[in-house]
C-alpha atoms as a PDB file:
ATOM      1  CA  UNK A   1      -1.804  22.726  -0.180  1.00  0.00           C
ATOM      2  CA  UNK A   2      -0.962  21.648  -3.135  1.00  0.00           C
ATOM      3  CA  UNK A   3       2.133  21.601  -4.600  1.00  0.00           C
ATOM      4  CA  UNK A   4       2.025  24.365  -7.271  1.00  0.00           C
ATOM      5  CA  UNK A   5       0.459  26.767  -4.373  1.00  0.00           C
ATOM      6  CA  UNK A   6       3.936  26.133  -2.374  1.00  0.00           C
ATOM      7  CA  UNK A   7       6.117  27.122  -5.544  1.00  0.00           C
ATOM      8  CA  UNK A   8       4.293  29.689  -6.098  1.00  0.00           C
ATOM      9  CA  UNK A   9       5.137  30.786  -2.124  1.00  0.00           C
ATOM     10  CA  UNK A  10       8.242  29.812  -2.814  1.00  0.00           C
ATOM     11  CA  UNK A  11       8.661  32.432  -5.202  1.00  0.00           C
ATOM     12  CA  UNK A  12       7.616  35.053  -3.397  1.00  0.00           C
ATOM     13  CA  UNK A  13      10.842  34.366  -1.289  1.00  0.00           C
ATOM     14  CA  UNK A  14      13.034  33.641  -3.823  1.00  0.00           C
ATOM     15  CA  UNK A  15      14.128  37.328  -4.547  1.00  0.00           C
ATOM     16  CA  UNK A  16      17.487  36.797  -3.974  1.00  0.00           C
ATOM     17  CA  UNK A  17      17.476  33.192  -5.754  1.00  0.00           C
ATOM     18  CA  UNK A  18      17.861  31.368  -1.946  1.00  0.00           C
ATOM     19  CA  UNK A  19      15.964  28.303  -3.835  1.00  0.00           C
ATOM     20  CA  UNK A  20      17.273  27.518  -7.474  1.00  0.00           C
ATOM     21  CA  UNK A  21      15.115  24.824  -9.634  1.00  0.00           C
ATOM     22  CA  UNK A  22      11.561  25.284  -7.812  1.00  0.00           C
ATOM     23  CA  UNK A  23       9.719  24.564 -10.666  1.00  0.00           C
ATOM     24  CA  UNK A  24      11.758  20.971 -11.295  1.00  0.00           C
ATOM     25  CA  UNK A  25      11.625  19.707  -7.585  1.00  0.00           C
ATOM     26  CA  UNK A  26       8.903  17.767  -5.587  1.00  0.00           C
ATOM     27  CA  UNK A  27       7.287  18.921  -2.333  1.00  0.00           C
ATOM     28  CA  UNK A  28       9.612  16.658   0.306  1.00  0.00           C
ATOM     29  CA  UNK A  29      13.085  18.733  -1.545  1.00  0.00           C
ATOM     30  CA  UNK A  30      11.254  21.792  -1.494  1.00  0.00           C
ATOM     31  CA  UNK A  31      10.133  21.318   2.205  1.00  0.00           C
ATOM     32  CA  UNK A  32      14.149  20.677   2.567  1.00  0.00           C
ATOM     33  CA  UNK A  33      15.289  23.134   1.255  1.00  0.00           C
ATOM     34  CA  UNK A  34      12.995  25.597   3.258  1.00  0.00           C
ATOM     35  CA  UNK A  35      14.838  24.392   6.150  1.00  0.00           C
ATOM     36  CA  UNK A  36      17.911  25.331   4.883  1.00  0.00           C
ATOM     37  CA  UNK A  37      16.563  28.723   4.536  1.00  0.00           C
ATOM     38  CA  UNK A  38      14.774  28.632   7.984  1.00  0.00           C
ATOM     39  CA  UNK A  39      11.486  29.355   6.638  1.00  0.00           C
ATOM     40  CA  UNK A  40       8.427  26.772   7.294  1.00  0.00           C
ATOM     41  CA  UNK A  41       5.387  25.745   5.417  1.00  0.00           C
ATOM     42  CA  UNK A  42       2.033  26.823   7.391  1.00  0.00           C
ATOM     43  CA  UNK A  43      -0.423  24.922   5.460  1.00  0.00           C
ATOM     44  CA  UNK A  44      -3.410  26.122   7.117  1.00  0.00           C
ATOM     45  CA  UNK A  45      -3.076  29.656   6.751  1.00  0.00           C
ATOM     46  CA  UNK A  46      -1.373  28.936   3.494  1.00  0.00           C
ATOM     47  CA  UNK A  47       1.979  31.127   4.521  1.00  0.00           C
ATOM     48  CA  UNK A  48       5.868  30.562   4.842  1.00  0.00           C
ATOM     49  CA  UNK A  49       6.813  31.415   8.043  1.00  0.00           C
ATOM     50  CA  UNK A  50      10.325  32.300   9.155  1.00  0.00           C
ATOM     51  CA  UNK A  51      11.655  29.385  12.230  1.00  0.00           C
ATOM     52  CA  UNK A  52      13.765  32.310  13.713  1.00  0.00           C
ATOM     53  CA  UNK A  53      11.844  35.666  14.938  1.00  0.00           C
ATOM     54  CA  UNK A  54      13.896  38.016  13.283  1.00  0.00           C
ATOM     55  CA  UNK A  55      13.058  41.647  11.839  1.00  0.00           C
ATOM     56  CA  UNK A  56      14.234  41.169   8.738  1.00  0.00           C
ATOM     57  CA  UNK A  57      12.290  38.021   8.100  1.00  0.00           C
ATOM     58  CA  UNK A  58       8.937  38.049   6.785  1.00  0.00           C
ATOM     59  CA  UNK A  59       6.041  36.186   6.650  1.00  0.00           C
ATOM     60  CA  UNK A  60       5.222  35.283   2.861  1.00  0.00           C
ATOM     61  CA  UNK A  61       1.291  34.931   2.259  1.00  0.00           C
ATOM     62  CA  UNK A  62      -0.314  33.733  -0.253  1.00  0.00           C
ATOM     63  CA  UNK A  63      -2.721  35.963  -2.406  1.00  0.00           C
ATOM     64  CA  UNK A  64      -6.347  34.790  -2.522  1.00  0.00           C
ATOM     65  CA  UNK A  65      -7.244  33.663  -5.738  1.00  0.00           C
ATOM     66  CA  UNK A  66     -10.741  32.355  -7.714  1.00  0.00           C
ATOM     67  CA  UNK A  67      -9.893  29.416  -7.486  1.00  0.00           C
ATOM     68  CA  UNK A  68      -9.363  28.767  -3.833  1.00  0.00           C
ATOM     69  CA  UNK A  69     -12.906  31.061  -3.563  1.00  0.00           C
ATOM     70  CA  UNK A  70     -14.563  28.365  -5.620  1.00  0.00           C
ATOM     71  CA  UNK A  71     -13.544  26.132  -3.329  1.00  0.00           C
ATOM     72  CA  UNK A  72     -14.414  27.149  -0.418  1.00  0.00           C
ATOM     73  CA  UNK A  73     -18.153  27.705  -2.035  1.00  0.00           C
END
């Protein structure tokens, strides 16, 4: 994944402003900081996915675009 496909994940969570400054950091602080939040990055099936199994944590996918069909083609 690239990293404008993880801020844009990122986002998704960030409802309640857990991450401040996505847009300015790089993908090792941004990786950090999801471990502050307990959330990891599942780059496969492109999806944050909480490190505690919780209730009240979701999984945060990402929405299939036109770009990532063009590149599967």
């Amino acid at each position: 994944m690239n990293l404008t496909d993880i801020r844009k994940l990122v986002s998704k969570l960030n409802k309640e402003d857990k991450i401040k400054g996505v847009w300015k950091k790089k993908k090792p602080e941004i990786l950090e900081e999801l471990k502050k939040v307990q959330y990891k990055l599942d780059e496969e099936k492109r999806q944050l996915k909480p490190l505690v199994q919780m209730k009240r944590k979701r999984i945060i996918k990402e929405a299939e675009s036109k770009t990532d069909k063009k590149r599967i083609k």
